[in-house]
PDB file of N, CA and C in Angstrom:
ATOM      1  N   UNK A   1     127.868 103.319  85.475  1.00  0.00           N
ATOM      2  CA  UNK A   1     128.186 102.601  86.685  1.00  0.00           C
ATOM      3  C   UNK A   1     127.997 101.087  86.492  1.00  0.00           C
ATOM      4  N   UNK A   2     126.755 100.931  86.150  1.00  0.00           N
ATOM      5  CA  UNK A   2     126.499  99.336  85.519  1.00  0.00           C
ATOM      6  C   UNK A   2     127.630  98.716  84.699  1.00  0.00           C
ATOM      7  N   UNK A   3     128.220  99.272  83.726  1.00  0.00           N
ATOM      8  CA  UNK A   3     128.760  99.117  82.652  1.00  0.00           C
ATOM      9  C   UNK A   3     130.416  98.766  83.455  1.00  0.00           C
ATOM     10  N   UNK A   4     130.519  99.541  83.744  1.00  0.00           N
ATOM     11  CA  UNK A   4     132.312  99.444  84.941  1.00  0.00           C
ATOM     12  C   UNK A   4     132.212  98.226  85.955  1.00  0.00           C
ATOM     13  N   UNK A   5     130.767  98.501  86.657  1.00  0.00           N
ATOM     14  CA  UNK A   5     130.957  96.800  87.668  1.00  0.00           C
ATOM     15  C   UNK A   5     131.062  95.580  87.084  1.00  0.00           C
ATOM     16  N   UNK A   6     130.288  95.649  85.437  1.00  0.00           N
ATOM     17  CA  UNK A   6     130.092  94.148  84.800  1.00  0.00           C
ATOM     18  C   UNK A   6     131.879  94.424  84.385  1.00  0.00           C
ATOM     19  N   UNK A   7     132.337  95.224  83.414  1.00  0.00           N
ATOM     20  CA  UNK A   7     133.599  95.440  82.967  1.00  0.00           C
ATOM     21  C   UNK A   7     134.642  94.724  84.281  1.00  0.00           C
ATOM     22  N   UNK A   8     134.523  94.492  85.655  1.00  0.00           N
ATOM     23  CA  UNK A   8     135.342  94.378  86.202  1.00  0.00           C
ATOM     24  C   UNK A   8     135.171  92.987  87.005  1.00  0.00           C
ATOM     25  N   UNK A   9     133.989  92.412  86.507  1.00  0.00           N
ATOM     26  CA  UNK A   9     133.282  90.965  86.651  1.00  0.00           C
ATOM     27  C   UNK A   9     132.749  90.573  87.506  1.00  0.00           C
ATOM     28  N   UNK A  10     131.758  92.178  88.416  1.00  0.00           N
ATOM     29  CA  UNK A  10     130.417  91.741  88.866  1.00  0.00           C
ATOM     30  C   UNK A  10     129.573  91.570  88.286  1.00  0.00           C
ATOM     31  N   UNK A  11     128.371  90.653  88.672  1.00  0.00           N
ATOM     32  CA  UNK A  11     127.084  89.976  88.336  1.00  0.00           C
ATOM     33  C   UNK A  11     126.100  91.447  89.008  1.00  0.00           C
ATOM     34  N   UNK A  12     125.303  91.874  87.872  1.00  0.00           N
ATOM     35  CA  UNK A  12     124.659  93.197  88.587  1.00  0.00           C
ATOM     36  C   UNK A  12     122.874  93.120  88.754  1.00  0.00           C
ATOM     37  N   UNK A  13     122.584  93.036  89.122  1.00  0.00           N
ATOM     38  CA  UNK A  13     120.911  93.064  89.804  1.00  0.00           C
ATOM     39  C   UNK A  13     120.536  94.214  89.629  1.00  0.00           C
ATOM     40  N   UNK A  14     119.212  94.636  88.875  1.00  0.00           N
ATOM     41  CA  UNK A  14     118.523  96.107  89.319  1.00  0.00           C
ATOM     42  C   UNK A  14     117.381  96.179  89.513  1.00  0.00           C
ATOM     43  N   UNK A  15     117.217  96.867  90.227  1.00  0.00           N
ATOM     44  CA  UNK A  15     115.733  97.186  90.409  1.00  0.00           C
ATOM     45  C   UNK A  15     115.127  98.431  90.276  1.00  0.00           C
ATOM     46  N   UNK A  16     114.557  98.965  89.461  1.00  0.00           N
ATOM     47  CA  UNK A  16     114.170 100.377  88.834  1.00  0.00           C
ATOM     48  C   UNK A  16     113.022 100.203  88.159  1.00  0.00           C
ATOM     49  N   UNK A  17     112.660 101.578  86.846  1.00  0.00           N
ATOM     50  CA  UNK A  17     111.788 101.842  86.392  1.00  0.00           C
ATOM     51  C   UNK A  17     111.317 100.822  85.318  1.00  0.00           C
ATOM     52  N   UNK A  18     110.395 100.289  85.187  1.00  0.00           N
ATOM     53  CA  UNK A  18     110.001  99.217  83.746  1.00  0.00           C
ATOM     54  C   UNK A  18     110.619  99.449  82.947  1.00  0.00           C
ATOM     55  N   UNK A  19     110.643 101.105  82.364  1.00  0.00           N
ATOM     56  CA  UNK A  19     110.940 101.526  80.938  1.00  0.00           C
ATOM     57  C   UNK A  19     112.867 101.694  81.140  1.00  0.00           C
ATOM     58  N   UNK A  20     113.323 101.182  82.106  1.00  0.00           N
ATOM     59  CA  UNK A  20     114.634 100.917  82.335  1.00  0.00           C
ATOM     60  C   UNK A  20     115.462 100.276  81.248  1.00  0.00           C
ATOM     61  N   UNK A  21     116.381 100.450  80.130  1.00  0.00           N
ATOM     62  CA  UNK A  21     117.173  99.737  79.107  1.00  0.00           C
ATOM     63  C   UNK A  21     118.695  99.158  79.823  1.00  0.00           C
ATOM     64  N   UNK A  22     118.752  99.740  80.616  1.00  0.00           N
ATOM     65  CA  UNK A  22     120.317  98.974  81.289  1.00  0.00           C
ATOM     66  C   UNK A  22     120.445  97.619  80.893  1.00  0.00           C
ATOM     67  N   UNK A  23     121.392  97.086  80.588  1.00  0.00           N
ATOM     68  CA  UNK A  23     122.110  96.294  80.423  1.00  0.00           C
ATOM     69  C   UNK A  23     122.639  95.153  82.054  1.00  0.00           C
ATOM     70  N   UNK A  24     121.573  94.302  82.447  1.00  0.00           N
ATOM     71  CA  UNK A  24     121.933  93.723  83.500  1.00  0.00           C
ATOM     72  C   UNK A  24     121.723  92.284  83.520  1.00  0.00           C
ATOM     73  N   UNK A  25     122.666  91.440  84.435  1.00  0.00           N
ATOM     74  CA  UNK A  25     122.048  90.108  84.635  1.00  0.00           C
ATOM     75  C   UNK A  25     120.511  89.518  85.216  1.00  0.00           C
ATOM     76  N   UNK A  26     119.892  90.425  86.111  1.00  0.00           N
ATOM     77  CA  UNK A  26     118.264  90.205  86.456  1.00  0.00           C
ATOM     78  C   UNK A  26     118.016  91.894  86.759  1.00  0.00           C
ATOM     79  N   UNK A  27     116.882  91.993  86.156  1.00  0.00           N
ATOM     80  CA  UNK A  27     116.171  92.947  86.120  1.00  0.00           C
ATOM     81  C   UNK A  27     114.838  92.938  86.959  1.00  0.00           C
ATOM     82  N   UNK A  28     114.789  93.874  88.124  1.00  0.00           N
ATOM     83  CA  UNK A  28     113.407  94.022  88.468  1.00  0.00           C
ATOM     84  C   UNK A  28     112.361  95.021  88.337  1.00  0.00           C
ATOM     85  N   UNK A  29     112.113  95.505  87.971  1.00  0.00           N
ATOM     86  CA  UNK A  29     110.910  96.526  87.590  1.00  0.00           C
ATOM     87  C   UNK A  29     109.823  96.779  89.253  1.00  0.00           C
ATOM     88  N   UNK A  30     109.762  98.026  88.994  1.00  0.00           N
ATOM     89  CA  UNK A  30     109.343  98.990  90.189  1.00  0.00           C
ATOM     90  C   UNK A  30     107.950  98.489  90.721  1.00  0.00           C
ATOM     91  N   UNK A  31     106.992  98.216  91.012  1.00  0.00           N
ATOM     92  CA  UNK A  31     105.644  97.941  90.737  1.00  0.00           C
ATOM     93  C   UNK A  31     104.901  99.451  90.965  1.00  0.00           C
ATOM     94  N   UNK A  32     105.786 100.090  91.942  1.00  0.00           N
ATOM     95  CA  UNK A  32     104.478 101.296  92.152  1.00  0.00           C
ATOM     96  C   UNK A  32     105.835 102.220  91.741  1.00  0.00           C
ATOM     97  N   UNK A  33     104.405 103.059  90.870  1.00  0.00           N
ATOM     98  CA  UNK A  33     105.056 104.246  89.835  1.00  0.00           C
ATOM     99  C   UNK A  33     105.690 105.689  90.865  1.00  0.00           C
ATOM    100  N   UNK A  34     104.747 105.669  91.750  1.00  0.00           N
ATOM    101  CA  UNK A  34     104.814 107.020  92.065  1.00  0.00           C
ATOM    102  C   UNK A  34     105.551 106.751  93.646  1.00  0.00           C
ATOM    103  N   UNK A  35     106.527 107.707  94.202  1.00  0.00           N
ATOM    104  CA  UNK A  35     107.254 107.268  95.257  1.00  0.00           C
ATOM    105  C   UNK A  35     106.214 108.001  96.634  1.00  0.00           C
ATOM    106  N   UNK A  36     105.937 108.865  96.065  1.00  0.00           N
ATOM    107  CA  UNK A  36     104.918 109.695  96.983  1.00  0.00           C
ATOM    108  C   UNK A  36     103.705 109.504  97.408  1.00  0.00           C
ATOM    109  N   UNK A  37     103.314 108.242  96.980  1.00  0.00           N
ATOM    110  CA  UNK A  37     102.118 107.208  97.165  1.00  0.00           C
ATOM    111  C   UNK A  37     102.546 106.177  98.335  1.00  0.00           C
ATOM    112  N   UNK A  38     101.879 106.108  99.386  1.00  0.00           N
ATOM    113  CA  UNK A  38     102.191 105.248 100.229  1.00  0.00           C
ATOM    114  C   UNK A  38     102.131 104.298  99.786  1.00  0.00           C
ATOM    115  N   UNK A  39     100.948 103.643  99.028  1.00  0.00           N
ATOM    116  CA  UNK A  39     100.561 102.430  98.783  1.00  0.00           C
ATOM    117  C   UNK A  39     101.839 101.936  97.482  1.00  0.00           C
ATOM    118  N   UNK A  40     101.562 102.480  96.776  1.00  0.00           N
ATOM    119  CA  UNK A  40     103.473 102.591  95.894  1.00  0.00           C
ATOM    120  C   UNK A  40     104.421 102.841  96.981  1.00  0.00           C
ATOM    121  N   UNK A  41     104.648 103.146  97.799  1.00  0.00           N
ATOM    122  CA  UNK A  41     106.106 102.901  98.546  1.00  0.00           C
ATOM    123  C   UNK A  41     106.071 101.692  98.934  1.00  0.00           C
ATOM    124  N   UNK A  42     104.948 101.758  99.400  1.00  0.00           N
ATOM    125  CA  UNK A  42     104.698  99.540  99.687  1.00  0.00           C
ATOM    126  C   UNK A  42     105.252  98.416  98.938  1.00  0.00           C
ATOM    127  N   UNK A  43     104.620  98.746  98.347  1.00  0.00           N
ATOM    128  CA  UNK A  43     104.863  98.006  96.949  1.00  0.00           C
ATOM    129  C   UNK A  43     106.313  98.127  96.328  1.00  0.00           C
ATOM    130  N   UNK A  44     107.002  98.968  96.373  1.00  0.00           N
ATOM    131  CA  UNK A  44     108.190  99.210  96.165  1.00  0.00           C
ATOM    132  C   UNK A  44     109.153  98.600  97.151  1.00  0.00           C
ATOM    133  N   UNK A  45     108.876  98.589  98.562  1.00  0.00           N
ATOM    134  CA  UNK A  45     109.010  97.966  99.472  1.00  0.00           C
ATOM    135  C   UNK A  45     109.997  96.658  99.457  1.00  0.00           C
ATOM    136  N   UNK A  46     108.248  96.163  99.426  1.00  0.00           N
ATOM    137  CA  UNK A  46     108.491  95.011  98.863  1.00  0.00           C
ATOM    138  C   UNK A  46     109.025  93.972  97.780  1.00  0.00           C
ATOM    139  N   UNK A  47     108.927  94.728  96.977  1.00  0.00           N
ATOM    140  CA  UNK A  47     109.803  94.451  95.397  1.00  0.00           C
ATOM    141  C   UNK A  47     111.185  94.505  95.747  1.00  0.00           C
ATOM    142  N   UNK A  48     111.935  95.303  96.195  1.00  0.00           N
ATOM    143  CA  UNK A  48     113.197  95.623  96.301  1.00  0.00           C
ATOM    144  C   UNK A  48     113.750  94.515  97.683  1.00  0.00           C
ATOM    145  N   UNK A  49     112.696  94.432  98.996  1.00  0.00           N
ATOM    146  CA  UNK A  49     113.139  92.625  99.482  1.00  0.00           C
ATOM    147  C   UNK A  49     113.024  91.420  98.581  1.00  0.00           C
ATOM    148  N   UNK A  50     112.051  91.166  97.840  1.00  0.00           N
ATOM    149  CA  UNK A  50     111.767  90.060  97.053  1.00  0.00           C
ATOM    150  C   UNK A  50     113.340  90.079  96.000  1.00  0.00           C
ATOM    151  N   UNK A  51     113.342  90.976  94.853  1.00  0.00           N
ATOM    152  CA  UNK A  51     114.649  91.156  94.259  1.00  0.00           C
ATOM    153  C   UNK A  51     115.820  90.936  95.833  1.00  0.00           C
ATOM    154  N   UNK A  52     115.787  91.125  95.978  1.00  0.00           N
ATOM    155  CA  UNK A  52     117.250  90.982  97.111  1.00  0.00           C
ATOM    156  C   UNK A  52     116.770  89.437  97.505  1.00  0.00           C
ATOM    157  N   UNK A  53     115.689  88.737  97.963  1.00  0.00           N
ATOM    158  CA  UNK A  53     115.683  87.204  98.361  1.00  0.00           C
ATOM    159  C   UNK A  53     115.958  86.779  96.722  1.00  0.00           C
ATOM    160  N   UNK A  54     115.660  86.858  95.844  1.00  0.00           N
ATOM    161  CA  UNK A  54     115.895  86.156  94.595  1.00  0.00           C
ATOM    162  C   UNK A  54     117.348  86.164  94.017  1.00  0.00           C
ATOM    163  N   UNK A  55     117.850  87.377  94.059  1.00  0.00           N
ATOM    164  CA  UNK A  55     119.169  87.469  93.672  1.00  0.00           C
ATOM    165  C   UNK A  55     119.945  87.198  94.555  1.00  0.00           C
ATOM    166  N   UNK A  56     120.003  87.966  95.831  1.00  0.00           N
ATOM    167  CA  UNK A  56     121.141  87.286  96.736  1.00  0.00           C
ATOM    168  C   UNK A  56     122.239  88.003  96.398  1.00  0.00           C
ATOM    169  N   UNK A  57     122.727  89.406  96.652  1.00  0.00           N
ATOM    170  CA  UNK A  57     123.697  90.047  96.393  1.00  0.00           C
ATOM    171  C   UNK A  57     124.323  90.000  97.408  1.00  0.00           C
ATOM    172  N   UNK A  58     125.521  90.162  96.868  1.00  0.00           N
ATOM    173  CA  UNK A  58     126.274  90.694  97.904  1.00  0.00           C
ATOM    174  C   UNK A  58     126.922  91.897  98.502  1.00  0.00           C
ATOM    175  N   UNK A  59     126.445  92.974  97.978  1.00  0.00           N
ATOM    176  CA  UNK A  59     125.921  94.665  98.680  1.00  0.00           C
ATOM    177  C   UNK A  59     124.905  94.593  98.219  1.00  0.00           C
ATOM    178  N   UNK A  60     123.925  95.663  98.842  1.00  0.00           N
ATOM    179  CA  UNK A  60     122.975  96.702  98.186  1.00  0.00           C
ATOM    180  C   UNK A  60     123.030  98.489  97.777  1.00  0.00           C
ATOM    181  N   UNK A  61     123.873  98.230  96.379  1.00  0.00           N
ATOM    182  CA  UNK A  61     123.886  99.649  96.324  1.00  0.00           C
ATOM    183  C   UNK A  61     122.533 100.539  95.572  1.00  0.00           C
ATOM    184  N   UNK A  62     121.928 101.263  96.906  1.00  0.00           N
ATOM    185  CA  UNK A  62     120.653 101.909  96.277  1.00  0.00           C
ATOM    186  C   UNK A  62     120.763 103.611  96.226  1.00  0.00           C
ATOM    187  N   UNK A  63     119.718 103.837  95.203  1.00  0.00           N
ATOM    188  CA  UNK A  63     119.503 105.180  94.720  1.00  0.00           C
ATOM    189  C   UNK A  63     117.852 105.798  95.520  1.00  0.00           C
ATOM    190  N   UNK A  64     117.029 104.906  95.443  1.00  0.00           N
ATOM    191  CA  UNK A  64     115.880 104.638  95.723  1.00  0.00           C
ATOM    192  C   UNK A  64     115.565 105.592  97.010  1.00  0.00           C
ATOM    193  N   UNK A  65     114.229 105.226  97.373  1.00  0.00           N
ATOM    194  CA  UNK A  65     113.592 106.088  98.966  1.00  0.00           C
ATOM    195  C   UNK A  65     114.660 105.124  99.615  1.00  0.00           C
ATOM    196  N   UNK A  66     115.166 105.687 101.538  1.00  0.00           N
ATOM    197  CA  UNK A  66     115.239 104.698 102.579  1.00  0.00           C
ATOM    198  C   UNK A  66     114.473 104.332 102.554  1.00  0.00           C
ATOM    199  N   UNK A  67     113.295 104.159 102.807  1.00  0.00           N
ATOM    200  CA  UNK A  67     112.164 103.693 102.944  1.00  0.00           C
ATOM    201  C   UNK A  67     111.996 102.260 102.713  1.00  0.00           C
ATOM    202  N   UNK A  68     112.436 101.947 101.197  1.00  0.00           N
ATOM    203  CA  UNK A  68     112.262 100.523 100.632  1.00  0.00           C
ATOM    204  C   UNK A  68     113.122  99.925 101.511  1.00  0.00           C
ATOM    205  N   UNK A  69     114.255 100.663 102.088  1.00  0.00           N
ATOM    206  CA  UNK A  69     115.169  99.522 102.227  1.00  0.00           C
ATOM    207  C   UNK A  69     115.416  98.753 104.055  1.00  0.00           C
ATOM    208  N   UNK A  70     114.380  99.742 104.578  1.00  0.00           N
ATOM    209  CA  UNK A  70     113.726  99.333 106.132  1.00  0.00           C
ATOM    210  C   UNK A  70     113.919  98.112 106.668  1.00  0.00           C
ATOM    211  N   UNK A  71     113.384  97.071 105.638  1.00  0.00           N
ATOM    212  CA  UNK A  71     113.015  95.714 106.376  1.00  0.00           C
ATOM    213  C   UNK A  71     114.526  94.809 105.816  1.00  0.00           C
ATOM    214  N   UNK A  72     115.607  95.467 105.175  1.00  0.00           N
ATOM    215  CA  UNK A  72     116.697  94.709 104.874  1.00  0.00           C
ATOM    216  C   UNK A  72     117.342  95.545 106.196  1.00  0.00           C
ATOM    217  N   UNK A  73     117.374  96.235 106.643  1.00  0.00           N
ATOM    218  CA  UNK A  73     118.132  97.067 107.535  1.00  0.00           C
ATOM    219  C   UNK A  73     118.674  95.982 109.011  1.00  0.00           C
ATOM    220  N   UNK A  74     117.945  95.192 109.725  1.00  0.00           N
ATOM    221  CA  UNK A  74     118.693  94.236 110.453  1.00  0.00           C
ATOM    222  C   UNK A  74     119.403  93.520 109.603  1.00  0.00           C
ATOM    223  N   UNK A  75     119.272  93.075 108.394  1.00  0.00           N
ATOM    224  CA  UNK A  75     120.384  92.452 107.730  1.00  0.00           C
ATOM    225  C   UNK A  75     122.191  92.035 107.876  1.00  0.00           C
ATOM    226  N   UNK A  76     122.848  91.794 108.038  1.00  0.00           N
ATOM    227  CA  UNK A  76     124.328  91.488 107.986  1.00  0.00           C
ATOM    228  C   UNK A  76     124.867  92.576 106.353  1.00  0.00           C
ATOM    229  N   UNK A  77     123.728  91.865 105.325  1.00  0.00           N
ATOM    230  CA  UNK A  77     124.118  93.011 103.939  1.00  0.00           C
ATOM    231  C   UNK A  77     124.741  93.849 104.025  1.00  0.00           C
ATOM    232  N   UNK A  78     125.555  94.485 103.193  1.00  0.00           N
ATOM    233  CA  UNK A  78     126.133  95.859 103.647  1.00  0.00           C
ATOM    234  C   UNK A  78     125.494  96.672 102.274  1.00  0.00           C
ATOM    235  N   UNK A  79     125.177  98.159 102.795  1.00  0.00           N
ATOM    236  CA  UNK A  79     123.983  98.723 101.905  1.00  0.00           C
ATOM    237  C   UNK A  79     124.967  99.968 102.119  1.00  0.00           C
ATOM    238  N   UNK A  80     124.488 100.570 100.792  1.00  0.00           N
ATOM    239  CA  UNK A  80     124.995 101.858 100.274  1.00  0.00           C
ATOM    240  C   UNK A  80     123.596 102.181  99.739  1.00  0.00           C
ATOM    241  N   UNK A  81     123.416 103.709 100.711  1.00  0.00           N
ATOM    242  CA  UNK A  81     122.168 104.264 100.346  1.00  0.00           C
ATOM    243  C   UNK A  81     122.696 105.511  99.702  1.00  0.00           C
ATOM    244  N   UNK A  82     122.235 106.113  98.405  1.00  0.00           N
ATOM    245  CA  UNK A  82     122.739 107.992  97.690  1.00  0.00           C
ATOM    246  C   UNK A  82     121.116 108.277  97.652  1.00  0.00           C
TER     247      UNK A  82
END
């Protein structure tokens, strides 16, 4: 999927696991390991607004909990949650 959006000359942002190898223009890494940890959903949370204020996309296509993506939700963004 990564590979087809850059192929077609989007700029791609991710935010996932540390041990992540994708091939992207900014990379963010998860902070909390476990999704089933509140205190890691927090944290995940938050990582995934911070990556979105730093990059500045223009969708959010996520794989992730809803959860993280709560506090972008009044947003204008347009989000694709799977």
């Amino acid at each position: 999927m990564i590979t087809g959006l850059q192929t077609r000359g989007n700029t791609v942002g991710l935010v996932a696991h540390p041990d992540s190898t994708s091939k992207v223009t900014q990379f963010f890494p998860w902070r909390g390991k476990r999704s089933q940890s509140k205190f890691d959903a927090l944290q995940n949370t938050i990582t995934l607004g911070s990556a979105v204020k730093k990059f500045q996309p223009d969708i959010i296509h996520s794989f992730s909990n809803i959860l993280y993506l709560l506090p972008l939700l009044p947003s204008s963004l347009p989000k694709i949650n799977r």
